[in-house]
Protein backbone atom coordinates (compact mmCIF):
# COMPACT_ATOMS: atom_id res chain seq x y z
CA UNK A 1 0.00 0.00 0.00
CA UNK A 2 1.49 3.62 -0.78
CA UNK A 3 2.13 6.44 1.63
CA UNK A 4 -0.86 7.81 0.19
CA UNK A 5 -3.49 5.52 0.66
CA UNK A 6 -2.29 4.57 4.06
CA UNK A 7 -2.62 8.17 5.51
CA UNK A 8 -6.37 8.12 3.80
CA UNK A 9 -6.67 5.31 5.54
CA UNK A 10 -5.72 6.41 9.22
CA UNK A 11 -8.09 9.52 8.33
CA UNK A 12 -10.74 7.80 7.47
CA UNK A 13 -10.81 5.67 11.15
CA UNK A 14 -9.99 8.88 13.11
CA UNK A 15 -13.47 10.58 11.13
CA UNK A 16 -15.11 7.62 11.90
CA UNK A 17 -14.19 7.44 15.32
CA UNK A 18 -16.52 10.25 17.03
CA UNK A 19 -19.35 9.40 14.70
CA UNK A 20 -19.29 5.88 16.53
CA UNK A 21 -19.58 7.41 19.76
CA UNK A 22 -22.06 10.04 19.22
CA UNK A 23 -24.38 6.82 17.57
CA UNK A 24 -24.09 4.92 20.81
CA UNK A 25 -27.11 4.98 22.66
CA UNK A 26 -26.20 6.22 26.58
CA UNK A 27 -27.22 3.86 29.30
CA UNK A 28 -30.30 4.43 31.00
CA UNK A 29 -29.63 6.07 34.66
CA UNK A 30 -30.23 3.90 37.82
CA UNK A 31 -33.75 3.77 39.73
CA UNK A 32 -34.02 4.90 43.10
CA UNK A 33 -36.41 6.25 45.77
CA UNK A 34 -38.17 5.46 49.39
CA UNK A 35 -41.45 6.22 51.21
CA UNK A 36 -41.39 9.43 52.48
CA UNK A 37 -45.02 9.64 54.56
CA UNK A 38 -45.61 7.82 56.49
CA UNK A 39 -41.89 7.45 57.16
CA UNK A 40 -40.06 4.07 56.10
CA UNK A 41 -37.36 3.24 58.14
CA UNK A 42 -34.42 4.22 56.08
CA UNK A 43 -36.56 7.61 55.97
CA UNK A 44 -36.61 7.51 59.65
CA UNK A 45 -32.27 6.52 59.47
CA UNK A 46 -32.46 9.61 57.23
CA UNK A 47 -34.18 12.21 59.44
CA UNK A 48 -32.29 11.40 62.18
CA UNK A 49 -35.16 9.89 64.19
CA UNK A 50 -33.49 6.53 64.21
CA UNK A 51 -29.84 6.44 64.44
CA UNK A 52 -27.10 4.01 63.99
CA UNK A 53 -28.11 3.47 60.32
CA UNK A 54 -24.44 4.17 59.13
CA UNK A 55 -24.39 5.20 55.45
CA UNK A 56 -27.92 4.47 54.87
CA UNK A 57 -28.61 7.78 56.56
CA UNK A 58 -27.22 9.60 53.41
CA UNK A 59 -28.37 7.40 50.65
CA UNK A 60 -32.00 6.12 52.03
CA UNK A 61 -32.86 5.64 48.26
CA UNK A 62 -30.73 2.89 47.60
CA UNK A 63 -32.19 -0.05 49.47
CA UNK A 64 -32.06 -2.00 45.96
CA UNK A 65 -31.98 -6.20 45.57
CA UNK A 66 -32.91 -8.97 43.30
CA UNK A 67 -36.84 -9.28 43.12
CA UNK A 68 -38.05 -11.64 45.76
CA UNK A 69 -37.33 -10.79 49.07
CA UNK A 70 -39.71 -10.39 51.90
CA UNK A 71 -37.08 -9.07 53.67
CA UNK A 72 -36.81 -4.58 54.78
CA UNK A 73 -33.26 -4.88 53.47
CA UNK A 74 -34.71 -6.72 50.36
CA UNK A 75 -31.44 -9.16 51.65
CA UNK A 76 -29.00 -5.88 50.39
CA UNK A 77 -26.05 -4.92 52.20
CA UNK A 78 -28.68 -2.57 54.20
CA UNK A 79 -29.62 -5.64 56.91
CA UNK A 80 -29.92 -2.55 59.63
CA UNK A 81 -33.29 -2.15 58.60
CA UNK A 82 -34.14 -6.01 59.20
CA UNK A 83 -32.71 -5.28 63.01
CA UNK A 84 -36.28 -5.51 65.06
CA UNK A 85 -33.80 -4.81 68.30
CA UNK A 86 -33.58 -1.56 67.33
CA UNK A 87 -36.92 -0.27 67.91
CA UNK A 88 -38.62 1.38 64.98
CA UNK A 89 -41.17 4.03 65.82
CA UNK A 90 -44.57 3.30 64.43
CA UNK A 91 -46.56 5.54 62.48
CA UNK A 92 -50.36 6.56 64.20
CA UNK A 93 -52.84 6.49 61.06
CA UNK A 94 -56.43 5.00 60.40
CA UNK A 95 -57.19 1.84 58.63
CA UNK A 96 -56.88 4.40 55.31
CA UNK A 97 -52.90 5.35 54.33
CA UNK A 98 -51.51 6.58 51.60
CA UNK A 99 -48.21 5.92 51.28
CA UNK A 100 -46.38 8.52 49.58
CA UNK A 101 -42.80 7.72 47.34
CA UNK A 102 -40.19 10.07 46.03
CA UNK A 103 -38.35 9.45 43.52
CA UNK A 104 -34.79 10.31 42.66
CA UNK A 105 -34.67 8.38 39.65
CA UNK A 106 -38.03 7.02 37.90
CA UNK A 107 -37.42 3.95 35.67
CA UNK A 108 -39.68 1.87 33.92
CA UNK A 109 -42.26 -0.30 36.70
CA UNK A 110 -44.27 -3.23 36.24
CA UNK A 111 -46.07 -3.24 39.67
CA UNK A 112 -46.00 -1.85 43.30
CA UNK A 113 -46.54 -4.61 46.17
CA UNK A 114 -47.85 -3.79 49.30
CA UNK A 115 -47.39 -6.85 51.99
CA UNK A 116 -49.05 -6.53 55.51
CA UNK A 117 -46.73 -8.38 58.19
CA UNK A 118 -45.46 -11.18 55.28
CA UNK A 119 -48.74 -11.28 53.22
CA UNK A 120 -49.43 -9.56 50.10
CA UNK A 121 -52.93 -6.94 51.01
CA UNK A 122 -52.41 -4.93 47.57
CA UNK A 123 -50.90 -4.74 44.28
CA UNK A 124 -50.65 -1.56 41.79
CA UNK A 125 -49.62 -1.87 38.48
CA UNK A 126 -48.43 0.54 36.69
CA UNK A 127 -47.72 -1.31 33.17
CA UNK A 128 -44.29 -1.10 32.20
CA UNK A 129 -44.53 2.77 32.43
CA UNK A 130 -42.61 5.77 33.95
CA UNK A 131 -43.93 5.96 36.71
CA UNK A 132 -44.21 10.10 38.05
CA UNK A 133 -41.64 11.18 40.89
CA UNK A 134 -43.98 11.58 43.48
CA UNK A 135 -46.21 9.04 43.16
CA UNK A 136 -48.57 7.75 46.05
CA UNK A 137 -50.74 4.50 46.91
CA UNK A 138 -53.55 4.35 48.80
CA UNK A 139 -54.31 1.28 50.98
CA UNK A 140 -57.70 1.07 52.67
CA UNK A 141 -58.80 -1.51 55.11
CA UNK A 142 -55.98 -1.64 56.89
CA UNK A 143 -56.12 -4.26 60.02
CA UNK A 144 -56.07 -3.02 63.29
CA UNK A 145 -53.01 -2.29 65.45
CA UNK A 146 -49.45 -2.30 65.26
CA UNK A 147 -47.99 -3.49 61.55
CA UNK A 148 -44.88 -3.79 59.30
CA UNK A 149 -46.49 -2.81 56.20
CA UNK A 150 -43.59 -4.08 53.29
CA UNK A 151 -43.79 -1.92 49.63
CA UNK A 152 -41.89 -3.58 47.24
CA UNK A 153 -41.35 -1.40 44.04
CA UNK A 154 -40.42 -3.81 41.09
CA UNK A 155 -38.46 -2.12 38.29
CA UNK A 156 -39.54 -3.50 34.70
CA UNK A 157 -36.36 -3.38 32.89
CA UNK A 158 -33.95 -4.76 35.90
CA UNK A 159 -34.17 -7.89 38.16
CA UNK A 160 -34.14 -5.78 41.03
CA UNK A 161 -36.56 -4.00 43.14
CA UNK A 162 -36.64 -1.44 45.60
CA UNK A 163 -37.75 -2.20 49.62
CA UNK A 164 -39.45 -0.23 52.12
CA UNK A 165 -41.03 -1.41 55.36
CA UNK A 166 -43.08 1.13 57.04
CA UNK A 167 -44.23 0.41 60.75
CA UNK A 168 -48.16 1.54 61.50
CA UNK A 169 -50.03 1.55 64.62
CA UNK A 170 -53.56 1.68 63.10
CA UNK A 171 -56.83 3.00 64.93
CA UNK A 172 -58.98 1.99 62.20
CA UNK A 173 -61.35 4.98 63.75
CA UNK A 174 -59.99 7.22 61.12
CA UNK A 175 -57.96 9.16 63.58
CA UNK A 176 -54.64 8.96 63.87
CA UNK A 177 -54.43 8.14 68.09
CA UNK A 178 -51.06 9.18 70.34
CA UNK A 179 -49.27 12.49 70.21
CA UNK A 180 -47.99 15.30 67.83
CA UNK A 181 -44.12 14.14 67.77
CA UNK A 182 -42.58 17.00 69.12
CA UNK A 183 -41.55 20.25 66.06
CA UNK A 184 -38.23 20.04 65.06
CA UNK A 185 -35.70 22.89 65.98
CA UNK A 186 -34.78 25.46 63.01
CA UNK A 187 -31.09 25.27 64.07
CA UNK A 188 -29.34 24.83 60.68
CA UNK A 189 -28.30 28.02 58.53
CA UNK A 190 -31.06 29.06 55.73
CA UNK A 191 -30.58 27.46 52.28
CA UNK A 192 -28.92 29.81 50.00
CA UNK A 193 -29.04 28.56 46.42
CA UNK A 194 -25.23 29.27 45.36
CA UNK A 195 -23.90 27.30 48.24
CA UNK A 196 -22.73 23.68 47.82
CA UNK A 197 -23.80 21.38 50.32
CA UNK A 198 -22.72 17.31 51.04
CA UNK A 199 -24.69 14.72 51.96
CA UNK A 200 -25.82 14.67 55.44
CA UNK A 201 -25.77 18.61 55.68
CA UNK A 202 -29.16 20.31 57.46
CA UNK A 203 -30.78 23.52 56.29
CA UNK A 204 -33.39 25.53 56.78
CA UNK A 205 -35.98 26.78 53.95
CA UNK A 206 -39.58 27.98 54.34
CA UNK A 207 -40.54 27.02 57.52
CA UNK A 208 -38.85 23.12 57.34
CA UNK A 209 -35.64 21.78 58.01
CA UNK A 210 -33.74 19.67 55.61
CA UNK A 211 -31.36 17.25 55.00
CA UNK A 212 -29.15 16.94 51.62
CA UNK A 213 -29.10 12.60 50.46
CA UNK A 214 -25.63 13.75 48.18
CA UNK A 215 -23.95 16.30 47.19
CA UNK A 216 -26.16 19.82 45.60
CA UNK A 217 -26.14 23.46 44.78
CA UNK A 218 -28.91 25.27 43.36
CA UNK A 219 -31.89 22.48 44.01
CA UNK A 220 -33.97 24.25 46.42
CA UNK A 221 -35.23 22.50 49.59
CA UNK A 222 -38.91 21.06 48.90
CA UNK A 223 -38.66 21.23 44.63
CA UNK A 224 -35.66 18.77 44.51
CA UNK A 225 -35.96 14.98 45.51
CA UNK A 226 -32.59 15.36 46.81
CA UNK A 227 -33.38 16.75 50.31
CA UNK A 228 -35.09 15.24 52.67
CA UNK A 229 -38.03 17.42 54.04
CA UNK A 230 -37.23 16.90 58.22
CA UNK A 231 -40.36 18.42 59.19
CA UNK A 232 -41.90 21.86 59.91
CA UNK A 233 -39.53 23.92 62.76
């Protein structure tokens, strides 16, 4: 082969090159989210109302495993939230919940499962769709007194789902019984929008406190899935 046609050659790959990368498709990004309201319990490691979580307190939308389990943990490297020992607060509601979900990343879903203490009381499906980020489920006739209420979110295009347990004390008189918990203190600094802030860092922003899952600048407190609304203050 000449000089010549080799350096055509060589141009012709580097020209192809970018064109080959630009046509690959990009990956789809990685589901997550938890049950916000009532509170799950890695929302409760979150908020700082159950501690000794360890790094589940920062990332309590991550409680991913292989479709399956009947387990809080979903049998994932989160087993904290299997430990009965330590005491999970339960939630005061009526025999009517809705269990609300946020989010961080919404991927394709084939259905939502709801098991009360081991034994499956409701199923949504949502059809291979996108599901929205706030989305919420409704469960009515709810059995009375305390229950581990296990919400199973199945992804559509993994073979993993996503695990919450959420502990209920249920009147079943449609009012919630027990106390208020007790406001939580405005201590932290106000958010201000051009300030970075890691994982694990408190705010204050219109009348709540929060609590950042990762790093974020500019995502305002209450808009953005990525802080975690502590309660009013």
């Amino acid at each position: 082969m000449s000089l010549r046609r080799r350096l055509l050659a060589i141009a012709a790959v580097v020209l192809a090159a970018p064109l080959g990368v630009v046509l690959t498709p990009a990956s789809p990004a990685s589901a997550h989210g938890w049950i916000t309201s009532p509170p799950s319990r890695q929302d409760m490691c979150a908020t700082g109302r159950v501690t000794g979580c360890g790094g589940l307190a920062y990332e309590p939308q991550s409680v991913e495993a292989p479709k399956g389990s009947r387990l809080c943990s979903g049998g994932s490297r989160w087993r904290v939230l299997d430990d009965e020992s330590k005491g999970w607060p339960a939630t005061a509601v009526s025999d009517t919940v809705t269990f609300q979900w946020r989010l961080t990343a919404a991927h394709r879903t084939s259905t939502w499962d709801y098991y009360v203490d081991g034994a499956l009381f409701k199923t949504f499906n949502q059809g291979n769709t996108q599901p929205p980020a706030n989305i919420s489920h409704v469960l009515t006739g709810l059995p009375d007194g305390r229950h581990k209420v296990l919400a199973v979110w199945n992804v559509a295009d993994t073979g993993n789902a996503f695990y919450n347990c959420v502990d209920l004390d249920i009147s079943g008189s449609g009012e919630p019984p027990g106390e208020d918990p007790p406001p939580v203190e405005c201590s932290s600094a106000a958010w201000v929008a051009t300030t970075a802030y890691l994982g694990g860092q408190t705010v204050t922003h219109r009348g709540h406190a929060w609590r950042a899952a990762w790093w974020v600048r500019g995502s305002e407190p209450g808009v953005s899935p990525i802080w975690a609304d502590l309660g009013a203050c």
